[in-house]
Protein backbone atom coordinates (compact mmCIF):
# COMPACT_ATOMS: atom_id res chain seq x y z
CA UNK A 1 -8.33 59.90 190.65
CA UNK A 2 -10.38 59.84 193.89
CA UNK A 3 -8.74 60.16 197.63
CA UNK A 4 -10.21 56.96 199.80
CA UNK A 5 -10.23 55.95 202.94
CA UNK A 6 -11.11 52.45 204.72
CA UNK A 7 -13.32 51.15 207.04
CA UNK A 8 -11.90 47.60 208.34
CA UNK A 9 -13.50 46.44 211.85
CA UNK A 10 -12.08 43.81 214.50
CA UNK A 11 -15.02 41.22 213.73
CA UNK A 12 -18.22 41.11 211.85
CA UNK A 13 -21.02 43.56 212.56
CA UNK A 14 -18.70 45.77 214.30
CA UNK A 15 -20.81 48.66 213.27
CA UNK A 16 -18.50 49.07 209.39
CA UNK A 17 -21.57 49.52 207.13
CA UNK A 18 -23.07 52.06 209.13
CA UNK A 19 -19.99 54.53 209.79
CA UNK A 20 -19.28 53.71 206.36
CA UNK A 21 -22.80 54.97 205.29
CA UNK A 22 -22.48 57.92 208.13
CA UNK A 23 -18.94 59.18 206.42
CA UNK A 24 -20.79 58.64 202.76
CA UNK A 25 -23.58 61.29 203.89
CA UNK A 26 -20.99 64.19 205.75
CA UNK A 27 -18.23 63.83 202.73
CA UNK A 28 -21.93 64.36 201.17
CA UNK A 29 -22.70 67.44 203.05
CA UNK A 30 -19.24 68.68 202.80
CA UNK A 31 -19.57 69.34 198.69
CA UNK A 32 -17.74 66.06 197.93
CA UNK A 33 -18.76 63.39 195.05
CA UNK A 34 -18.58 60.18 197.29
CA UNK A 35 -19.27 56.55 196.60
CA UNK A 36 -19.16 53.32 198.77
CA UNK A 37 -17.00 50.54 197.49
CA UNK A 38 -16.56 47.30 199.10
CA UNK A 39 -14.51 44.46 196.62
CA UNK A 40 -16.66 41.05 198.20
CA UNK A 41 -19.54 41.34 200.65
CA UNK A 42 -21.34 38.06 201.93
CA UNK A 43 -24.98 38.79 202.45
CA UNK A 44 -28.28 37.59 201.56
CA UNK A 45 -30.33 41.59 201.80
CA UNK A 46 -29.31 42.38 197.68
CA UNK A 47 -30.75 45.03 195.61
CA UNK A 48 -31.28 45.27 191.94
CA UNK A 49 -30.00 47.90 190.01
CA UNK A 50 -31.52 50.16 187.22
CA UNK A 51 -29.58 48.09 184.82
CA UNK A 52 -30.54 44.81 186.08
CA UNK A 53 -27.37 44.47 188.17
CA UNK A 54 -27.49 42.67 191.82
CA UNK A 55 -25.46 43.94 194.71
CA UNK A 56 -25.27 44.01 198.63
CA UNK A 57 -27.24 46.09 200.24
CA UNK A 58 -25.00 47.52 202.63
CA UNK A 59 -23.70 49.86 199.31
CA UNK A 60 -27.21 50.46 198.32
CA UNK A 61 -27.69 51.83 201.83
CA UNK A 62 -23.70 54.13 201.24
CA UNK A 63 -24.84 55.53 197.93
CA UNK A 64 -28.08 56.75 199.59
CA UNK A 65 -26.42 58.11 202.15
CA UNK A 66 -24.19 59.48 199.41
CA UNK A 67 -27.12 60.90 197.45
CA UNK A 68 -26.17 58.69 194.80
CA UNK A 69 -28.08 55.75 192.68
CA UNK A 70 -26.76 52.13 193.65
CA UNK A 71 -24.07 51.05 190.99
CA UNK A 72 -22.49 47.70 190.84
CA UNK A 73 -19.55 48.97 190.64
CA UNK A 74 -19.42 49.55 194.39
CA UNK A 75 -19.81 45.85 195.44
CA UNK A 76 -18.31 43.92 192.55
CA UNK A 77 -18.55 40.45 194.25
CA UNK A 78 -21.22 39.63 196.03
CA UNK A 79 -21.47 35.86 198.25
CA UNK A 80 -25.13 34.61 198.70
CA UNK A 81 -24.72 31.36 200.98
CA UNK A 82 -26.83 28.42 199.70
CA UNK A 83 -25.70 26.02 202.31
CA UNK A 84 -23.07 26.23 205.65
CA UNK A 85 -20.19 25.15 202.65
CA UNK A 86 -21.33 26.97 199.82
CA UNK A 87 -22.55 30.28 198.16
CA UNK A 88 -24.20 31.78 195.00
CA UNK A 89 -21.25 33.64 193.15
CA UNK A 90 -22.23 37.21 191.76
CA UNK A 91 -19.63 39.25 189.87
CA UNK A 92 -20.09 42.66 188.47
CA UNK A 93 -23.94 42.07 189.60
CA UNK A 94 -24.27 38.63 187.12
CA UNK A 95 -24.50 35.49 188.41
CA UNK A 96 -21.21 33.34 188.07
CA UNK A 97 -23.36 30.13 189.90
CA UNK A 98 -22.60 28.22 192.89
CA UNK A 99 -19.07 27.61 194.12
CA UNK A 100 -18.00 25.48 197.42
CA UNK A 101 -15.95 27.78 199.84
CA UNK A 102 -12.69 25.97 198.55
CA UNK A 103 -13.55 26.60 195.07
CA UNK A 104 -13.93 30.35 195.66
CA UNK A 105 -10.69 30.76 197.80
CA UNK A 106 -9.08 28.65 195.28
CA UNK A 107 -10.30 31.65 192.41
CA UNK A 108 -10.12 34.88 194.24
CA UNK A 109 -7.08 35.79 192.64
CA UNK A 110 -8.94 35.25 189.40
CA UNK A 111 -11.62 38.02 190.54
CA UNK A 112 -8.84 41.01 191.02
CA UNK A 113 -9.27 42.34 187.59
CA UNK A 114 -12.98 42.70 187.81
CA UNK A 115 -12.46 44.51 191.64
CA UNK A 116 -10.03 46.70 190.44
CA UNK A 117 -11.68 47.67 187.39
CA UNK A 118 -14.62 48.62 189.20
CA UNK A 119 -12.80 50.45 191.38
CA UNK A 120 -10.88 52.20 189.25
CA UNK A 121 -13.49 53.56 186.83
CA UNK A 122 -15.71 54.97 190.44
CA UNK A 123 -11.92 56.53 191.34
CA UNK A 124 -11.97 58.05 188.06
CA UNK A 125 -15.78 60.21 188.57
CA UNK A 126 -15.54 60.87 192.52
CA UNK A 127 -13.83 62.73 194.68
CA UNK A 128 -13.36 60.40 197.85
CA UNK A 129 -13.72 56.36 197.71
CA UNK A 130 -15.21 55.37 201.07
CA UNK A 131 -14.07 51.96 201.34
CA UNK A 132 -15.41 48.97 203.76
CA UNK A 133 -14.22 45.94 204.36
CA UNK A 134 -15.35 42.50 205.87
CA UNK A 135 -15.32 40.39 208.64
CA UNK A 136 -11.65 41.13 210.31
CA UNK A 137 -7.99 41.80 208.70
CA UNK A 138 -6.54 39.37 211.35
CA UNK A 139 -8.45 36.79 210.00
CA UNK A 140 -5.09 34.98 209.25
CA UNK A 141 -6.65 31.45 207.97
CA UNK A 142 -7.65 33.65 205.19
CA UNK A 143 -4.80 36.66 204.39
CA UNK A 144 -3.18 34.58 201.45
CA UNK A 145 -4.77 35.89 198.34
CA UNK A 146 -7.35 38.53 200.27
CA UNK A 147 -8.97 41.07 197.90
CA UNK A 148 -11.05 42.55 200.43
CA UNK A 149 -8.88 43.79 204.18
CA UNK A 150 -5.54 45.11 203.97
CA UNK A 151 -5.20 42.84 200.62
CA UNK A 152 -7.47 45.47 198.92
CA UNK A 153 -5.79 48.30 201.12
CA UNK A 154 -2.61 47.35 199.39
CA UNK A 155 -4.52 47.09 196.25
CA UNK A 156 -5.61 50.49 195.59
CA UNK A 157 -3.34 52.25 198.37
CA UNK A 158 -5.78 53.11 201.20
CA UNK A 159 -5.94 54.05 204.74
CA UNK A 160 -7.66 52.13 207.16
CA UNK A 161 -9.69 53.41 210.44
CA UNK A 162 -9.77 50.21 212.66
CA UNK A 163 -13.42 50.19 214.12
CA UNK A 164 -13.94 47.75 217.45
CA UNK A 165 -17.40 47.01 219.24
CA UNK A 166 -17.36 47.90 222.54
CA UNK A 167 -20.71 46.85 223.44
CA UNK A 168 -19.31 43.23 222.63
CA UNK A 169 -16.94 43.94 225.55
CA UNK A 170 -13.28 43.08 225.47
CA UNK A 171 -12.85 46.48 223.02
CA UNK A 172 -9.11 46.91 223.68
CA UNK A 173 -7.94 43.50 222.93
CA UNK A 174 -9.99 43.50 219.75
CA UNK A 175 -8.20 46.25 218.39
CA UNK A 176 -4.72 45.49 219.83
CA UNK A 177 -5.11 42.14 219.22
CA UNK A 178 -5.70 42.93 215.53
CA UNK A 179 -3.27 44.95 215.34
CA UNK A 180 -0.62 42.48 216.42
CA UNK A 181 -1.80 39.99 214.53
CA UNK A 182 -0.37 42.48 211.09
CA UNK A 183 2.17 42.19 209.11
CA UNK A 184 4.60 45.74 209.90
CA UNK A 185 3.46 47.04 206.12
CA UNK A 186 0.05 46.01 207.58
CA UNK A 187 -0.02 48.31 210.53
CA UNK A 188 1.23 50.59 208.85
CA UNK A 189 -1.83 51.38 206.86
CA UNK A 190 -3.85 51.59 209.82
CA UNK A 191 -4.13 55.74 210.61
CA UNK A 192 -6.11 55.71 213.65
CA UNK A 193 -8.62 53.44 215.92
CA UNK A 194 -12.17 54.16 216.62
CA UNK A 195 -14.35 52.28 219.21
CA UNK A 196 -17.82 51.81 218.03
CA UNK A 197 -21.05 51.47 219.94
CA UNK A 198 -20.30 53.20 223.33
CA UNK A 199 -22.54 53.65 226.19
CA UNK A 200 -22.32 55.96 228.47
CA UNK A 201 -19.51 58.76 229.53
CA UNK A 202 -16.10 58.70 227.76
CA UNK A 203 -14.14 59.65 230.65
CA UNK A 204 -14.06 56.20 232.04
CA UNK A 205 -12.37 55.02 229.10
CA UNK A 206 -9.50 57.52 228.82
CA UNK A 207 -7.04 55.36 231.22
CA UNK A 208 -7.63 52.71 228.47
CA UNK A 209 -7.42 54.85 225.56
CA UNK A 210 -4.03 56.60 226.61
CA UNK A 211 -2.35 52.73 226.98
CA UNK A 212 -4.85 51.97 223.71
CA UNK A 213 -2.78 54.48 221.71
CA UNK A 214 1.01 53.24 222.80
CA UNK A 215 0.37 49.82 222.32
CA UNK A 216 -1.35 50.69 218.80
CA UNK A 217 1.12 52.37 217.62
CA UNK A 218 -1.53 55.46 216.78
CA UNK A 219 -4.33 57.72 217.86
CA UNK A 220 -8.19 57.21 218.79
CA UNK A 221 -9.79 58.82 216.15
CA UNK A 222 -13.18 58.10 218.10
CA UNK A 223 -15.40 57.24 220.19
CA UNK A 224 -19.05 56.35 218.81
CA UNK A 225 -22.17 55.71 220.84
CA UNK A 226 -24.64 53.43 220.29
CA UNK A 227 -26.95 54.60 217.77
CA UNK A 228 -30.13 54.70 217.30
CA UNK A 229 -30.64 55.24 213.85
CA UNK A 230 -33.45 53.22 211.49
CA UNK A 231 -31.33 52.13 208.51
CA UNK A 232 -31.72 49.27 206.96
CA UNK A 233 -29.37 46.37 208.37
CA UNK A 234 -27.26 44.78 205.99
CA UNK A 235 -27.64 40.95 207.14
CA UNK A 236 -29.01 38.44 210.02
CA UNK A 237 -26.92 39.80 212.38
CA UNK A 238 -29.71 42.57 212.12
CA UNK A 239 -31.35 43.30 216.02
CA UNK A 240 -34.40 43.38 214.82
CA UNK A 241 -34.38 39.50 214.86
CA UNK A 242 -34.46 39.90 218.58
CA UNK A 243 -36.68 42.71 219.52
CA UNK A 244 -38.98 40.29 220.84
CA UNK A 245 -42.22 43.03 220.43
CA UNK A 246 -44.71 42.99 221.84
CA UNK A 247 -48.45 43.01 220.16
CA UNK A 248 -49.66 46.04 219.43
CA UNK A 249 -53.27 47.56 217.66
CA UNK A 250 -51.98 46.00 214.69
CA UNK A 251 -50.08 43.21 214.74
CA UNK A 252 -47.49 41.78 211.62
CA UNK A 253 -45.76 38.61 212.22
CA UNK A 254 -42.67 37.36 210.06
CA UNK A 255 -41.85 34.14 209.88
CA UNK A 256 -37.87 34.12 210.31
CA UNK A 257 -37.03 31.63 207.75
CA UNK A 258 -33.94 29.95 208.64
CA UNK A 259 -32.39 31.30 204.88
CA UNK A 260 -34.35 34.83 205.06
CA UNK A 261 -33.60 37.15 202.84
CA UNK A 262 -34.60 40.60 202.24
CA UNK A 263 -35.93 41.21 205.53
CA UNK A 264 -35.79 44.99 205.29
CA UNK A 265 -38.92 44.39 202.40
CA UNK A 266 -40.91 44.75 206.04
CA UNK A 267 -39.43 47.90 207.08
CA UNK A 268 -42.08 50.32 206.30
CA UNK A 269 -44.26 48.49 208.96
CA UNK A 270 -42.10 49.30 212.06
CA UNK A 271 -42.28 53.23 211.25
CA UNK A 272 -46.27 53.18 212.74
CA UNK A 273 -46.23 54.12 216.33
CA UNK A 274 -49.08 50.91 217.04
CA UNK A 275 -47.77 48.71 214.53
CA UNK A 276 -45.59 45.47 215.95
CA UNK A 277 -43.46 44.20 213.25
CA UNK A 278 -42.05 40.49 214.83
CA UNK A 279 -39.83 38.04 213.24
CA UNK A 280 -41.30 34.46 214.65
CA UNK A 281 -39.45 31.14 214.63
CA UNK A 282 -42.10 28.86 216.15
CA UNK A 283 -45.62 28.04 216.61
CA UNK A 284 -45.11 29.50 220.41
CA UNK A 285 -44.08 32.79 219.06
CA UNK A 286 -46.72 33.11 216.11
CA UNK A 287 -49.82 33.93 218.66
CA UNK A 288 -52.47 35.67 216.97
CA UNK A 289 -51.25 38.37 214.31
CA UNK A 290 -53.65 40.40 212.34
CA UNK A 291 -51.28 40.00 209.47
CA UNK A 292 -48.74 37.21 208.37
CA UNK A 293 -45.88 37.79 206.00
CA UNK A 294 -43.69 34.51 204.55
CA UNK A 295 -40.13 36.22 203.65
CA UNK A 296 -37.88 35.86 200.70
CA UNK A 297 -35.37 33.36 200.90
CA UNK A 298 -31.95 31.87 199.17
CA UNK A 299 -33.06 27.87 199.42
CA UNK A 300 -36.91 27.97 199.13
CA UNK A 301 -37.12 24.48 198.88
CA UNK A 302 -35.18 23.45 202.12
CA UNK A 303 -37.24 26.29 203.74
CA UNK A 304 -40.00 25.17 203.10
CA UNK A 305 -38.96 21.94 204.41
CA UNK A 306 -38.35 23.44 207.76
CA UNK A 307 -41.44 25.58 208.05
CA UNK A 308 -43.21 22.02 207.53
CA UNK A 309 -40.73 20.65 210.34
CA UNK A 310 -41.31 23.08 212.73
CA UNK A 311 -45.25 22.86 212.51
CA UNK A 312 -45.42 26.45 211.24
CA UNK A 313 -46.89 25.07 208.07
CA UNK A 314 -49.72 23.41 210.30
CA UNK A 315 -50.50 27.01 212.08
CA UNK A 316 -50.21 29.48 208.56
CA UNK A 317 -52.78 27.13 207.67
CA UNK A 318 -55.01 27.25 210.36
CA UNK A 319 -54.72 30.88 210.56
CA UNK A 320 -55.40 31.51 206.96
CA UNK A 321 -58.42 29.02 207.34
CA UNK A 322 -59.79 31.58 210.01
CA UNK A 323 -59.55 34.23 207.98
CA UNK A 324 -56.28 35.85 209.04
CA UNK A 325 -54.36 37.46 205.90
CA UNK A 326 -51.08 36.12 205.05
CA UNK A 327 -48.84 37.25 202.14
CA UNK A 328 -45.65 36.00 200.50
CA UNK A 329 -42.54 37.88 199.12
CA UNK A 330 -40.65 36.21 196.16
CA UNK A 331 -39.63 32.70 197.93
CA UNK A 332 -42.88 33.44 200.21
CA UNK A 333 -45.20 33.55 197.50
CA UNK A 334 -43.40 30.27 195.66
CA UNK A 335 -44.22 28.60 199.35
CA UNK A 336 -47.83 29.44 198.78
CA UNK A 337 -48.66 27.69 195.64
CA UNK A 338 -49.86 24.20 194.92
CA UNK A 339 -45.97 22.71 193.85
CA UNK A 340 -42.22 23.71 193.92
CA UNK A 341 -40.05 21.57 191.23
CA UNK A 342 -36.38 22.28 190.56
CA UNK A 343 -35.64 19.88 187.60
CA UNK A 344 -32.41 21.34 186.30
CA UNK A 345 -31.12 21.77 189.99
CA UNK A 346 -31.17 25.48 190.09
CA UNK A 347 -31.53 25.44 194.30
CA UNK A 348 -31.71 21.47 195.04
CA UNK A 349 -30.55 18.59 193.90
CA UNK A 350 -31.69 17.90 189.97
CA UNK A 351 -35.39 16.48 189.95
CA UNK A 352 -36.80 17.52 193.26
CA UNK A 353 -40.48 18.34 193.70
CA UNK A 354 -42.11 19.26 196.77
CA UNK A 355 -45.37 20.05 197.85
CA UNK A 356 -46.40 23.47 199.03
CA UNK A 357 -48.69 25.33 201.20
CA UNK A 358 -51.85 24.64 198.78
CA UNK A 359 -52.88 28.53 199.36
CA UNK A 360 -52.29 29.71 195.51
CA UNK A 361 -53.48 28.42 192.50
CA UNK A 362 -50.19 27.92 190.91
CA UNK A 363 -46.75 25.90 190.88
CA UNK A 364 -43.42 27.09 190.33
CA UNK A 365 -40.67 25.85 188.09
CA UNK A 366 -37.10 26.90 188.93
CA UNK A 367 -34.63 27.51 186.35
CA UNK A 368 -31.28 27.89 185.53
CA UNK A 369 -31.30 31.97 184.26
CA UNK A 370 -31.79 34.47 187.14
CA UNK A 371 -34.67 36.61 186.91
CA UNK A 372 -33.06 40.07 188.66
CA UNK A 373 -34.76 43.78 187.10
CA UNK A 374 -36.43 46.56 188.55
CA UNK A 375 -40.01 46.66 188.02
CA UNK A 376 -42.66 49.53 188.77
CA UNK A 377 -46.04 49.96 187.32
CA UNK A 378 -49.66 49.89 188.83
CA UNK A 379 -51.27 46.98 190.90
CA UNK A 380 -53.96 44.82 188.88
CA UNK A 381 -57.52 44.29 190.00
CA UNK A 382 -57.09 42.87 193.43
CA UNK A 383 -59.66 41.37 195.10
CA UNK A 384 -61.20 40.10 198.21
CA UNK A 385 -59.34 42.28 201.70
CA UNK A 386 -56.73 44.19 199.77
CA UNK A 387 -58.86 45.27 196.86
CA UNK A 388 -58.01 48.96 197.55
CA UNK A 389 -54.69 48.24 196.25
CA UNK A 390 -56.12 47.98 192.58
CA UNK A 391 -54.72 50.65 190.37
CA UNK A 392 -52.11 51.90 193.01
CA UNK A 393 -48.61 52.99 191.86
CA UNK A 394 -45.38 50.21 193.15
CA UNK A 395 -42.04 50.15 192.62
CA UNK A 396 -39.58 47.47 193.41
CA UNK A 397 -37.23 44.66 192.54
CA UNK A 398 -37.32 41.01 191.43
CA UNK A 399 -34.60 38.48 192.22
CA UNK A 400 -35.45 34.80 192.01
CA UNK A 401 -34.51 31.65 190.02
CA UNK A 402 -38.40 30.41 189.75
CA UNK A 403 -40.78 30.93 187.55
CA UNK A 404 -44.68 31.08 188.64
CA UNK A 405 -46.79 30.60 185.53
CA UNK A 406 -45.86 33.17 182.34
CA UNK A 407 -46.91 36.47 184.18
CA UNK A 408 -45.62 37.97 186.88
CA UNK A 409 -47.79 40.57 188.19
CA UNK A 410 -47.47 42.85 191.35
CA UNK A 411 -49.65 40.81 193.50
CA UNK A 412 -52.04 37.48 193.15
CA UNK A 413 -54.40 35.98 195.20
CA UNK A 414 -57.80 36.78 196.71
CA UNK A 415 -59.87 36.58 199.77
CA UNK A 416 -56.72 36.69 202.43
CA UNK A 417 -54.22 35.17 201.10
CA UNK A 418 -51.54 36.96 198.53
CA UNK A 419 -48.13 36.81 197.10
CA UNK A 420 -45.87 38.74 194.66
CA UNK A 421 -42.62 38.50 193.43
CA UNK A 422 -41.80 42.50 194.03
CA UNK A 423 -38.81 42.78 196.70
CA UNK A 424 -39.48 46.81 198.20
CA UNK A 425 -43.27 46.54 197.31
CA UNK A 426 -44.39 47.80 200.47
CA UNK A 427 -42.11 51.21 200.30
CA UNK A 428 -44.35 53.05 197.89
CA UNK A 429 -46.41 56.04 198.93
CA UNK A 430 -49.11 54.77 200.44
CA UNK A 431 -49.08 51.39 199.78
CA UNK A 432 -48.47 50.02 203.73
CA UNK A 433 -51.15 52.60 204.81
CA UNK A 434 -53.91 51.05 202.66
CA UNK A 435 -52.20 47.66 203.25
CA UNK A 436 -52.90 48.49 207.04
CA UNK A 437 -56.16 50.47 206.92
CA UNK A 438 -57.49 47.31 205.34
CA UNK A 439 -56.38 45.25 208.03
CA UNK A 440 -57.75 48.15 210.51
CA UNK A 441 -61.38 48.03 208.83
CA UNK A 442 -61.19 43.95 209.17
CA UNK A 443 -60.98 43.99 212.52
CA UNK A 444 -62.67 47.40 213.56
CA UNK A 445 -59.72 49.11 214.57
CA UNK A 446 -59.34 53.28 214.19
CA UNK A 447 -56.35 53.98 211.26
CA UNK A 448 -55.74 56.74 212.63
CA UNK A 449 -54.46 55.34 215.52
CA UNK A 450 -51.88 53.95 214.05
CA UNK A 451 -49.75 57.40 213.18
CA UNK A 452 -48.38 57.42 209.86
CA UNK A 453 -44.76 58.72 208.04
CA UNK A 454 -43.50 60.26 204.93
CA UNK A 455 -40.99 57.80 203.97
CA UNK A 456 -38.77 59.98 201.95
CA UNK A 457 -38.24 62.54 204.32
CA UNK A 458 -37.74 60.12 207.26
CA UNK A 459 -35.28 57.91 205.17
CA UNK A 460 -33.56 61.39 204.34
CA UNK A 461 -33.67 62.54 208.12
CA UNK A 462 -32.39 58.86 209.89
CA UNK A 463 -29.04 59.55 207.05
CA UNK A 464 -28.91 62.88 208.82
CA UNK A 465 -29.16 61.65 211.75
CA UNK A 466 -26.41 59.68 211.73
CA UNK A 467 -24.22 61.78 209.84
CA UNK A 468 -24.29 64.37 212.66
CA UNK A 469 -23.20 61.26 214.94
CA UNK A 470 -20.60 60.70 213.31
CA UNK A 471 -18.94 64.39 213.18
CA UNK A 472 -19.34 64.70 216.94
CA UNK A 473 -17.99 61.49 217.98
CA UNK A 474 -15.38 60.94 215.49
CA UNK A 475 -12.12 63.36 214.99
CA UNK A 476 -13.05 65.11 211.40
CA UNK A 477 -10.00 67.09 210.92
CA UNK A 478 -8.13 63.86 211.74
CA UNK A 479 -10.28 62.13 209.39
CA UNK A 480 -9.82 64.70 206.37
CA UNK A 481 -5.65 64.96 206.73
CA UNK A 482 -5.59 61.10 206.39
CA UNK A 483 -8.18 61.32 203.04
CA UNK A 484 -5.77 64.45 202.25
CA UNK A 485 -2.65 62.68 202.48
CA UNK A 486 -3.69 59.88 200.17
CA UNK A 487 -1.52 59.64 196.91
């Protein structure tokens, strides 16, 4: 069976995924057979697997790190929030269906067989289990019946690195506090601290470290700087929301859906040195982009109902009217067409019809059976601006309860407006460069001012990247005798 170790943090987005990812890519480079596990993520960025299976993305991001193709397996339950009170229930990458938070907590002990067979059959072909886990441990509303802190830890009998986030501030009562908050059998899974996201020179922290350690109970394994790596985020916590760029030679704007989902579909656009990749939430913000993209989303309906609200329905339109290209992803592209109706009450109440942006010639239906596959193949005849995407090769993923007429091909539409059901579409060779050397030609700009990427080989580099990070700042010997000691 596999060693393991765990990655709890004090608090959400305390930097977990990505020195989960980091330790995924050096047991990597060490000659080990690694793989990411994590029992219950809440997200809405999911992936589909080669067998059809949906799971977080946070462990699609570990396996690459880990060299490895994503496996359900290493995110058995996954929580995609419908509403403040409620999520989508996914086990063993199949939909279960919606469940009220109460409902869930009420069943989690029902869910322990499927975590710990999926854990136990990874333990069984790797060599190290690289474990993360969610939110905080201390979390003590929530301990009874946890299958996903120390519950797991206890579980499958792993140690835990405690990560904080010092750039949050207030790093030494986050971990202390957590610690206190444990039960003694609690703490005593926790094998050393780590503070995460550090600027500037460690020596001003050793005072606090030295008292850090006593009250703690055990050593800083740690200290991690802020990195700058490009890897895909794992939810809306993400900082790209924020970035707040600036327009550039070629200009993309996202409109930042209040249920977005699958944000990092767009990632391929902020690798181009004069490219401006923003993620807009009102008419203010939307100016005058050379490209706009309508994201994926868990409640298309309500949505849409919002982007109506807001009076970014009114400007999309106008915009499209003048010739500007806009383009849909999954929910997107259901925004687009004439009609949205839900009459089994897949997303909304049973019944509901709404209008949508008129831009497509079609309506959507949703249903009660998920549509979730990998899909690849070559682009149709496309025409009007992106024509010189006909007979290009794509590759991607489809997740989405509504159905769009009987076909669902790579891309529809014409003149300037588009939309596909494809989640990833834009990550195949070449596909954003003739995406963007269209929109160059349109408005007489010089491609090859833009600067351009292999996207393999940077991928491959960023998980290098932070791999070497993560041996400098954290204590790898340290790190190996608590995998080593592991039963």
């Amino acid at each position: 069976m596999a060693k393991n170790i765990m990655i709890q943090g004090t608090m959400s987005n305390a930097g977990k995924s990505l020195l989960a990812a980091g330790l995924c890519r050096v047991f990597r480079q060490d000659g080990y057979k690694v793989a990411p596990f994590k029992s219950q993520n809440m997200a809405l960025n999911s992936f589909i697997t080669a067998d059809g299976g949906e799971m977080g993305r946070a462990q699609v991001v570990q396996a690459e790190a880990a060299r490895i193709a994503p496996d359900v397996r290493m995110n058995p339950i996954l929580l995609k929030p419908t509403t403040d009170m409620g999520s989508q229930v996914i086990v063993n990458g199949a939909v279960q269906g919606n469940m009220r938070a109460m409902e869930y907590y009420r069943r989690k002990p029902d869910f322990i067989p499927a975590v710990l067979e999926a854990y136990n059959s990874l333990a069984a072909e790797y060599d190290i289990i690289v474990i993360e886990g969610a939110g905080s441990p201390a979390e003590i509303n929530l301990k009874k019946d946890d299958i996903v802190n120390m519950g797991l830890a206890k579980l499958v009998d792993a140690p835990v690195l405690l990560v904080g986030d010092i750039d949050r501030g207030g790093v030494f009562a986050q971990l202390y506090g957590t610690v206190a908050l444990l039960e003694a059998d609690e703490r005593a899974r926790i094998k050393g601290v780590v503070v995460n996201k550090f600027r500037g020179d460690r020596a001003i922290l050793e005072p606090g470290i030295e008292i850090l350690e006593k009250l703690c109970g055990v050593p800083v394994t740690g200290v991690v700087p802020y990195l700058h790596v490009d890897i895909d985020d794992e939810d809306s916590l993400s900082a790209r929301f924020d970035r707040g760029t600036e327009a550039r030679l070629i200009d993309v704007a996202v409109i930042r859906l209040p249920r977005i989902s699958n944000f990092t579909d767009f990632s391929p656009f902020e690798r181009y040195e004069n490219v401006s990749l923003r993620y807009v939430g009102s008419t203010r913000e939307l100016g005058a982009p050379d490209l706009i993209l309508l994201p994926g989303t868990k409640s298309t309906i309500e949505d849409l109902r919002w982007l109506r609200q807001s009076g970014l329905e009114a400007a999309v339109l106008q915009a499209a009217s003048a010739g500007t290209t806009v383009l849909g992803i999954c929910g997107g592209y259901q925004m687009l067409g004439r009609k949205i109706s839900d009459p089994e009450g897949a997303e909304a109440a049973a019944g509901t019809e709404i209008a949508g942006l008129g831009l497509l010639d079609m309506e959507t239906v949703f249903r009660g059976e998920k549509v979730q596959t990998q899909t690849r193949g070559t682009f149709p005849a496309v025409e009007g601006l992106l024509a010189p995407l006909s007979g290009m090769a794509y590759e991607g993923y489809e997740i989405h309860m509504g159905r769009s007429g009987e076909a669902r091909p790579a891309l529809v539409g014409r003149g300037n407006v588009y939309g596909t059901y494809v989640h990833g579409v834009f990550d195949a060779a070449g596909v954003a460069d003739t995406v963007l050397r269209a929109l160059c030609k349109r408005s007489g700009k010089d491609f090859t001012q833009l600067g351009a990427f292999d996207p393999a080989a940077y991928r491959e580099r960023q998980y290098d990247i932070l791999a070497d990070a993560v041996r400098q700042s954290l204590d790898m010997e340290a790190v190996y005798r608590i995998v080593e000691a592991c039963n």
